[in-house]
PDB file of N, CA and C in Angstrom:
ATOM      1  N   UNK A   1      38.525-229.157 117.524  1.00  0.00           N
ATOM      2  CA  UNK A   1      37.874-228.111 118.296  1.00  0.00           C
ATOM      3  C   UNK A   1      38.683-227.744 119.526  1.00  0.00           C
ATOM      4  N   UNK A   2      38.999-228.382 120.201  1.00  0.00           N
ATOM      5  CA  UNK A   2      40.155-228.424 121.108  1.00  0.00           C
ATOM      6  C   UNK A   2      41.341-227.640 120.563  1.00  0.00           C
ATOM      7  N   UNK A   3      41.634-227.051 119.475  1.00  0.00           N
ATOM      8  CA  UNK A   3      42.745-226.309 119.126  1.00  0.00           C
ATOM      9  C   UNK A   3      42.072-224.480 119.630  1.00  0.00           C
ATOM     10  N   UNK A   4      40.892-224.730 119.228  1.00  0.00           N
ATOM     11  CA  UNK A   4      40.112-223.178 119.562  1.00  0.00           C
ATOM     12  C   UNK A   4      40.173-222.981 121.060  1.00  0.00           C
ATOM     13  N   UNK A   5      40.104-224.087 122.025  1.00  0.00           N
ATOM     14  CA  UNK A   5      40.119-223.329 123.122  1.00  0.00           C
ATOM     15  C   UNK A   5      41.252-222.974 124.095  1.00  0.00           C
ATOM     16  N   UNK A   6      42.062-222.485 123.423  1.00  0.00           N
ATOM     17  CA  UNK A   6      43.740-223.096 123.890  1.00  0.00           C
ATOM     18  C   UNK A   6      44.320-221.458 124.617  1.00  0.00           C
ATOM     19  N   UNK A   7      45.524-221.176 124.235  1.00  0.00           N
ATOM     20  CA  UNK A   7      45.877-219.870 124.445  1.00  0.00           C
ATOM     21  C   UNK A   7      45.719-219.033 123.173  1.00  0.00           C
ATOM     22  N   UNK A   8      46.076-217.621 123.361  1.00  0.00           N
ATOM     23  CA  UNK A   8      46.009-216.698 122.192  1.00  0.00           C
ATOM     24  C   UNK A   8      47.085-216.750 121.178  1.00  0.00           C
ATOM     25  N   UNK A   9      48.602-217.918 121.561  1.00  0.00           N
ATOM     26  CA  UNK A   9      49.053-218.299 120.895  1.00  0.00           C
ATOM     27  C   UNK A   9      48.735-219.157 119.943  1.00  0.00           C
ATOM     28  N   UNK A  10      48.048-220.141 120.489  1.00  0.00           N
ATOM     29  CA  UNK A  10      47.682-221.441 119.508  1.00  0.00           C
ATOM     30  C   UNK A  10      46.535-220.683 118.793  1.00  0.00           C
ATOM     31  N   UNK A  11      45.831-219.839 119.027  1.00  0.00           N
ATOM     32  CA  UNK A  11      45.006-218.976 118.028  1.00  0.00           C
ATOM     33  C   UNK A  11      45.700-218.481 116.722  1.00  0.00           C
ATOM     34  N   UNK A  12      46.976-217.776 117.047  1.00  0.00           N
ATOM     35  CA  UNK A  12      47.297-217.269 116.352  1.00  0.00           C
ATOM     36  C   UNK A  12      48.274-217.913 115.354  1.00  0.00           C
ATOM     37  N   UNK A  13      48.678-218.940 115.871  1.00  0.00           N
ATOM     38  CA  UNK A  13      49.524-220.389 114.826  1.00  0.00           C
ATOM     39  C   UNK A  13      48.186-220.821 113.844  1.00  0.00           C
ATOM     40  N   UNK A  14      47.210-221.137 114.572  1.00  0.00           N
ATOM     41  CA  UNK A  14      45.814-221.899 113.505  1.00  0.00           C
ATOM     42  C   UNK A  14      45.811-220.359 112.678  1.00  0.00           C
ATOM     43  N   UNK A  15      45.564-219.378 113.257  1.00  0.00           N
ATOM     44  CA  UNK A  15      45.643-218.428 111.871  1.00  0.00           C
ATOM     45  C   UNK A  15      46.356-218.260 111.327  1.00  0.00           C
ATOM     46  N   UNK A  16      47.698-218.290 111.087  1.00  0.00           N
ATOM     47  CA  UNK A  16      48.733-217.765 110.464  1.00  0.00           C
ATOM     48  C   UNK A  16      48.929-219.494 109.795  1.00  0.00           C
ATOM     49  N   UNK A  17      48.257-220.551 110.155  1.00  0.00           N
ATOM     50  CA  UNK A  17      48.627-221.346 109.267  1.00  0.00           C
ATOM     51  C   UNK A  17      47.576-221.743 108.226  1.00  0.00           C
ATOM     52  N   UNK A  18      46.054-221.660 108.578  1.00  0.00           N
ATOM     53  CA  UNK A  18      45.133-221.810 107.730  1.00  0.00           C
ATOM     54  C   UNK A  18      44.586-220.695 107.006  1.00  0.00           C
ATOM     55  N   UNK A  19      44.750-219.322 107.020  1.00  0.00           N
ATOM     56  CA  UNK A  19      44.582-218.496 106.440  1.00  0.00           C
ATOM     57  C   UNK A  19      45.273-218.716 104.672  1.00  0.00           C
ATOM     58  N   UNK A  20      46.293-218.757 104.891  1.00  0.00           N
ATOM     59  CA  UNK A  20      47.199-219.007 103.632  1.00  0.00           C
ATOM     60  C   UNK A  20      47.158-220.105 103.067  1.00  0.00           C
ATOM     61  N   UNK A  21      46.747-221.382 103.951  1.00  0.00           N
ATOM     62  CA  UNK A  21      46.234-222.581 103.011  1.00  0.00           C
ATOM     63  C   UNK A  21      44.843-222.297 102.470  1.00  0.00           C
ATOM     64  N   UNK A  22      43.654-221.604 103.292  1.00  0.00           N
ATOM     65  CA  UNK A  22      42.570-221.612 102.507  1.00  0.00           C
ATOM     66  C   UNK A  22      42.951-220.612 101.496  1.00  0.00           C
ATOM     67  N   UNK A  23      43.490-219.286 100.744  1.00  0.00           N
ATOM     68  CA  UNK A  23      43.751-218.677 100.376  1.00  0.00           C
ATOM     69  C   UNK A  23      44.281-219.408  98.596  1.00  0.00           C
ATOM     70  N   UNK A  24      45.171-220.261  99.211  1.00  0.00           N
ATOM     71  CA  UNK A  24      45.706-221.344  98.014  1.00  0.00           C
ATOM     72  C   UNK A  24      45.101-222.161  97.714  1.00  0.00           C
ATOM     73  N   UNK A  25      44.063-222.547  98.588  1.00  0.00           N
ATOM     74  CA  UNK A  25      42.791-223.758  97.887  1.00  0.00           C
ATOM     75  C   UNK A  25      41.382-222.808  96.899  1.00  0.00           C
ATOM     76  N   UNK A  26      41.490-221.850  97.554  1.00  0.00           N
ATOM     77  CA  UNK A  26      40.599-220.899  96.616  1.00  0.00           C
ATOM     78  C   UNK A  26      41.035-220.630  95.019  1.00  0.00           C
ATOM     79  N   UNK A  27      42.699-220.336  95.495  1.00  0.00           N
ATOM     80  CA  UNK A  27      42.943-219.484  94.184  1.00  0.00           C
ATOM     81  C   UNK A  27      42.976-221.135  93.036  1.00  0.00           C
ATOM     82  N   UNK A  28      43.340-221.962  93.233  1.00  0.00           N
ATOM     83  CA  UNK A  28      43.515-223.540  92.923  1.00  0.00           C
ATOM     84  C   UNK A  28      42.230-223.807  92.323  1.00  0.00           C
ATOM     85  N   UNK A  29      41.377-223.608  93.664  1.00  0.00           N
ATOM     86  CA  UNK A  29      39.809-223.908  92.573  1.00  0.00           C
ATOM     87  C   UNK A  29      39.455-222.814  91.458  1.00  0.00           C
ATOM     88  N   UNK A  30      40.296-221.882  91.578  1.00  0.00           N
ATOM     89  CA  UNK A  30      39.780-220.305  90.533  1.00  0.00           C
ATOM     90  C   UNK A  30      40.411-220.750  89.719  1.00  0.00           C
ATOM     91  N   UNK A  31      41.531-221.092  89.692  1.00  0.00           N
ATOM     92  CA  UNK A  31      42.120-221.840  88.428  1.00  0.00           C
ATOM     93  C   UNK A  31      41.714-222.630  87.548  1.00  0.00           C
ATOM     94  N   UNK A  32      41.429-223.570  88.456  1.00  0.00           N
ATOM     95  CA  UNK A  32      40.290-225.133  88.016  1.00  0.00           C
ATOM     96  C   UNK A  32      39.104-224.722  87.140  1.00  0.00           C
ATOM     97  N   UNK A  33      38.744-224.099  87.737  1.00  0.00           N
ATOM     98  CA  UNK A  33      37.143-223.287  87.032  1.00  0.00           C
ATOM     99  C   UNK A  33      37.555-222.308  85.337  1.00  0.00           C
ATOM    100  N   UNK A  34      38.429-221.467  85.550  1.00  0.00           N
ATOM    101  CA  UNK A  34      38.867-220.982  84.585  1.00  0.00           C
ATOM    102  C   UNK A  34      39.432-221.786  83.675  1.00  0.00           C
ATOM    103  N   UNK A  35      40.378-223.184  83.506  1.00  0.00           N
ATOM    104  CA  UNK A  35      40.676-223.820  82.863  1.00  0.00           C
ATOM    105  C   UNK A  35      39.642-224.639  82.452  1.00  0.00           C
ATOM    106  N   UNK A  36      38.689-225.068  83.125  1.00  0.00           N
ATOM    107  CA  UNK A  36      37.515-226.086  82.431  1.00  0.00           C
ATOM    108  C   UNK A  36      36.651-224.911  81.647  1.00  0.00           C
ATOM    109  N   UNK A  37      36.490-224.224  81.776  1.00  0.00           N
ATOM    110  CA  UNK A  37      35.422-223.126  81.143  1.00  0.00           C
ATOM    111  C   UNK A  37      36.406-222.208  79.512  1.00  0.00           C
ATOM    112  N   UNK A  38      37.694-221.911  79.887  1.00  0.00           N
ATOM    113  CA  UNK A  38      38.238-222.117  79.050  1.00  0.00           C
ATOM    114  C   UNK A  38      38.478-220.056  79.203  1.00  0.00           C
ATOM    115  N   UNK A  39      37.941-219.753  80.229  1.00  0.00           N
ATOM    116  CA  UNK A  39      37.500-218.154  80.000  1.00  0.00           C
ATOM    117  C   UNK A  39      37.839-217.826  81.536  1.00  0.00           C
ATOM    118  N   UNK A  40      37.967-216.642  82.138  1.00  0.00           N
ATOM    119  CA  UNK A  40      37.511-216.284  83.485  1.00  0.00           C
ATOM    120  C   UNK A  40      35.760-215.972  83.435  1.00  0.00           C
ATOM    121  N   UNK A  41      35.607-216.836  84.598  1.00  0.00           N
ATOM    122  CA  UNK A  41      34.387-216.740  85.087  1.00  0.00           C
ATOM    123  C   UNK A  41      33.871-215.418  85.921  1.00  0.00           C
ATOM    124  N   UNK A  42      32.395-215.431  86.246  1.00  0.00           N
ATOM    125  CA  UNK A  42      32.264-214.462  87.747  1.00  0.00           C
ATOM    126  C   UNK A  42      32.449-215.687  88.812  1.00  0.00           C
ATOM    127  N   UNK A  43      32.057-216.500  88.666  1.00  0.00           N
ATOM    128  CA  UNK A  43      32.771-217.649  89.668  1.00  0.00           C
ATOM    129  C   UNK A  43      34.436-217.372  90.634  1.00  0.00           C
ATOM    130  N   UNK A  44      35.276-217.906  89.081  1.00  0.00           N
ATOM    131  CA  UNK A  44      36.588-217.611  88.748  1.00  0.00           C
ATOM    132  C   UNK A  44      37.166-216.357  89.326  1.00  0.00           C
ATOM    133  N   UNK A  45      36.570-215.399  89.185  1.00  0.00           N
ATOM    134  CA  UNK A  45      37.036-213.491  89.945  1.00  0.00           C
ATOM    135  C   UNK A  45      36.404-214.020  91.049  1.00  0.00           C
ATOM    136  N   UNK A  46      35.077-214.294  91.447  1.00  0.00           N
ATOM    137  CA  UNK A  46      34.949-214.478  93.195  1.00  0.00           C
ATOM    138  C   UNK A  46      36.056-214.808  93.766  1.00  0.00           C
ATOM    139  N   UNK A  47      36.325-216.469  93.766  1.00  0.00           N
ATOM    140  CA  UNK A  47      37.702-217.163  94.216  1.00  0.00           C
ATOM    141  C   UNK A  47      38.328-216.430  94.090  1.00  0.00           C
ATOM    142  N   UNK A  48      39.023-215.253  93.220  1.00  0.00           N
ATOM    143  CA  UNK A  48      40.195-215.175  93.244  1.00  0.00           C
ATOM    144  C   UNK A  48      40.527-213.653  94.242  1.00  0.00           C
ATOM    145  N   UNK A  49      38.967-212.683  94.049  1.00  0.00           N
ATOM    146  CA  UNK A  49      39.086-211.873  95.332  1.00  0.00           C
ATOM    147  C   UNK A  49      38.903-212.247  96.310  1.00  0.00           C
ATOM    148  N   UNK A  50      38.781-213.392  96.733  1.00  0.00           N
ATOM    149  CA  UNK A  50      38.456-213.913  98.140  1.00  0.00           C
ATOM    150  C   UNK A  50      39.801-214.581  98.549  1.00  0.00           C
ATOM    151  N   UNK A  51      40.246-214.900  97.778  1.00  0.00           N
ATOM    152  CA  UNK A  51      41.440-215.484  97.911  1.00  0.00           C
ATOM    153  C   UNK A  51      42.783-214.355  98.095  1.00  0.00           C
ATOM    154  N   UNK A  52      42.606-213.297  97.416  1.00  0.00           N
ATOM    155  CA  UNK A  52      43.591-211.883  97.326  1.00  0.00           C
ATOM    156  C   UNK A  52      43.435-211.441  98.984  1.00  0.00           C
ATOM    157  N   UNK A  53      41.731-211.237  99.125  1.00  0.00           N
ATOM    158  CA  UNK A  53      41.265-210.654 100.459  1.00  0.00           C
ATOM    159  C   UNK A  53      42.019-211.517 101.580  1.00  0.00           C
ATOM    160  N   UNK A  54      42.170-212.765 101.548  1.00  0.00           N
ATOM    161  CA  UNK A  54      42.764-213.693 102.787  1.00  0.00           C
ATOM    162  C   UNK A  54      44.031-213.274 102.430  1.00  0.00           C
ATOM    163  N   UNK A  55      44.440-213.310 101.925  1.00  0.00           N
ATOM    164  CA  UNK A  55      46.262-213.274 101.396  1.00  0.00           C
ATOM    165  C   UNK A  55      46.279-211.750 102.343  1.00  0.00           C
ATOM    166  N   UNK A  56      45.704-210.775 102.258  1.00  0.00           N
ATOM    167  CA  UNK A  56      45.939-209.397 102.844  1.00  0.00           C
ATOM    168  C   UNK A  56      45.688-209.575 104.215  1.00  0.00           C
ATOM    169  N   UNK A  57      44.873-210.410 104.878  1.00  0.00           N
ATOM    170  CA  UNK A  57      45.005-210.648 105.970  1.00  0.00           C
ATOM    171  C   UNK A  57      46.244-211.706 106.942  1.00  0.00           C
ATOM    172  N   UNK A  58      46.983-211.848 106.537  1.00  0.00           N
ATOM    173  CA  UNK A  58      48.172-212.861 106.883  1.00  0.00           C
ATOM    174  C   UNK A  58      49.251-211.705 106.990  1.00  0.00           C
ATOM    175  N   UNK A  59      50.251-212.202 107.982  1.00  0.00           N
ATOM    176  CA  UNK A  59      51.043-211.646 108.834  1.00  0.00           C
ATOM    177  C   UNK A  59      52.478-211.781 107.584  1.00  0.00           C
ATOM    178  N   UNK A  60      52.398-212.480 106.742  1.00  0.00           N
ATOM    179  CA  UNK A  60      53.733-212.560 106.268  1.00  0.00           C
ATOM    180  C   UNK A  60      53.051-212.333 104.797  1.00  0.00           C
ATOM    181  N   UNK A  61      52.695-211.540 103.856  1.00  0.00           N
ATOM    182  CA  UNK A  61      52.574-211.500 102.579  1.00  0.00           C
ATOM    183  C   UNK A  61      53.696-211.292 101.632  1.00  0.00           C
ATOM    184  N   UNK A  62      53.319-212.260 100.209  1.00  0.00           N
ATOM    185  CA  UNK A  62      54.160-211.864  99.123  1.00  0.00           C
ATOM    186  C   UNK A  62      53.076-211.997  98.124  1.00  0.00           C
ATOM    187  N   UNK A  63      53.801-210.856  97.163  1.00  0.00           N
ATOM    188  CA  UNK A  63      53.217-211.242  96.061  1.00  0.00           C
ATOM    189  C   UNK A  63      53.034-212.455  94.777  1.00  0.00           C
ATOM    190  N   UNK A  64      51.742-213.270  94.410  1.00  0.00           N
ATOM    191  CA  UNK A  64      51.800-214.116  93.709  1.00  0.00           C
ATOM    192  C   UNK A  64      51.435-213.694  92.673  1.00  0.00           C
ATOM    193  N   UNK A  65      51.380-214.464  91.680  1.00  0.00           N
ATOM    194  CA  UNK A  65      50.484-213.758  90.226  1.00  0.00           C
ATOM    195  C   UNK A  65      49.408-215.215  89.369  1.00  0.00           C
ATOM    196  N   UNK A  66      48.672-215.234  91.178  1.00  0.00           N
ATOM    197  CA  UNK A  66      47.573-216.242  90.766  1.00  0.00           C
ATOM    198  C   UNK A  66      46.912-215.378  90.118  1.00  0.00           C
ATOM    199  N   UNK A  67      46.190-214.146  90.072  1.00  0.00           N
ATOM    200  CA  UNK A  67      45.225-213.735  89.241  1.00  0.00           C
ATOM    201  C   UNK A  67      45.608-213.030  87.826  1.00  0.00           C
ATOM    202  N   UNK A  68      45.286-213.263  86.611  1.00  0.00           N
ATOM    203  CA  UNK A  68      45.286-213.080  85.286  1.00  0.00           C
ATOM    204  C   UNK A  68      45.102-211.733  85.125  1.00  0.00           C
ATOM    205  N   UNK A  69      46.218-210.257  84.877  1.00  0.00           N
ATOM    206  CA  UNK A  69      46.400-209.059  84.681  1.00  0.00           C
ATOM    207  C   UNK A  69      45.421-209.058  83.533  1.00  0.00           C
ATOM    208  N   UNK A  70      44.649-207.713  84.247  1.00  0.00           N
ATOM    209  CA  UNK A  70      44.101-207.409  83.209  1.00  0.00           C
ATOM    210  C   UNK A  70      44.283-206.482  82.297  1.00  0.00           C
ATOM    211  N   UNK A  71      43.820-206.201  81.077  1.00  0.00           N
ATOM    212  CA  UNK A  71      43.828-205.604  80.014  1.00  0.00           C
ATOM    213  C   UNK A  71      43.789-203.723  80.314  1.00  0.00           C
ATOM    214  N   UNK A  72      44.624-203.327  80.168  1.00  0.00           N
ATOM    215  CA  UNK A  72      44.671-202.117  80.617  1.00  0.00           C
ATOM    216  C   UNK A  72      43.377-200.830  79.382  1.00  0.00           C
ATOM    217  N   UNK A  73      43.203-201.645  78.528  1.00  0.00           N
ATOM    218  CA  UNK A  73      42.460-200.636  77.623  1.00  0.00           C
ATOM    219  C   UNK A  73      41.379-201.998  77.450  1.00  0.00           C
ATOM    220  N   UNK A  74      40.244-200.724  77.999  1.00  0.00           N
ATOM    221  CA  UNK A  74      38.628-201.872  77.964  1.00  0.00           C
ATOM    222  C   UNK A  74      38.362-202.635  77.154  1.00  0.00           C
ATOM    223  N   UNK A  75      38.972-201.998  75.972  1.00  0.00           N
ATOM    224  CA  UNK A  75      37.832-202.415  74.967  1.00  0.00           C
ATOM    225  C   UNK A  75      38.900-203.930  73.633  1.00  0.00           C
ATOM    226  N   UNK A  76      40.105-203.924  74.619  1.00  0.00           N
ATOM    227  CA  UNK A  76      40.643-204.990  74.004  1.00  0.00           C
ATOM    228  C   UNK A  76      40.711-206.267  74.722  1.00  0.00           C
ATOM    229  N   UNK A  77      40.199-207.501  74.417  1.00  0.00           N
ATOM    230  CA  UNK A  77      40.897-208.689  75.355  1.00  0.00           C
ATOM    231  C   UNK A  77      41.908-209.176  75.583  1.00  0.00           C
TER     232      UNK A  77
END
C-alpha cells in the first residue's frame, strides 16, 4: 500500500508494470479454460476481452495472438 502513496512516478512504474502482467494472467487463465473445456467458452472470450482491453491501455503495445481468429464466414467453424 505504501507503493500508492508515493509520487506520480512510482504510480506510473506500478502501472506500466502490472497492467501487462494482469493482462497475461487473464489471457493464461482464457487459455486454461478453453483447453479444459476443449471449446472457447463465454467465460474464455470474457478473459480474453478483458485481457485485449488492458493490453490497449499500456504505454508500450505489441501485438500477440493470444486470442483464437475467428472464422471469417458465420456459418463455418
Amino acid at each position: 500500500m505504501s507503493m500508492l502513496r508515493g509520487s506520480p512516478l512510482r504510480h506510473r512504474i506500478l502501472f506500466v508494470l502490472a497492467v501487462p502482467l494482469g493482462a497475461g494472467l487473464l489471457s493464461a487463465l482464457g487459455h486454461l479454460v478453453q483447453r479444459r473445456h476443449g471449446r472457447p467458452t463465454s467465460v474464455s472470450e470474457s478473459l480474453f476481452a478483458i485481457a485485449s482491453s488492458l493490453r490497449r491501455r499500456t504505454l508500450f503495445t505489441r501485438p500477440t495472438g493470444d486470442h483464437p481468429p475467428a472464422s471469417e464466414t458465420p456459418g463455418q467453424p
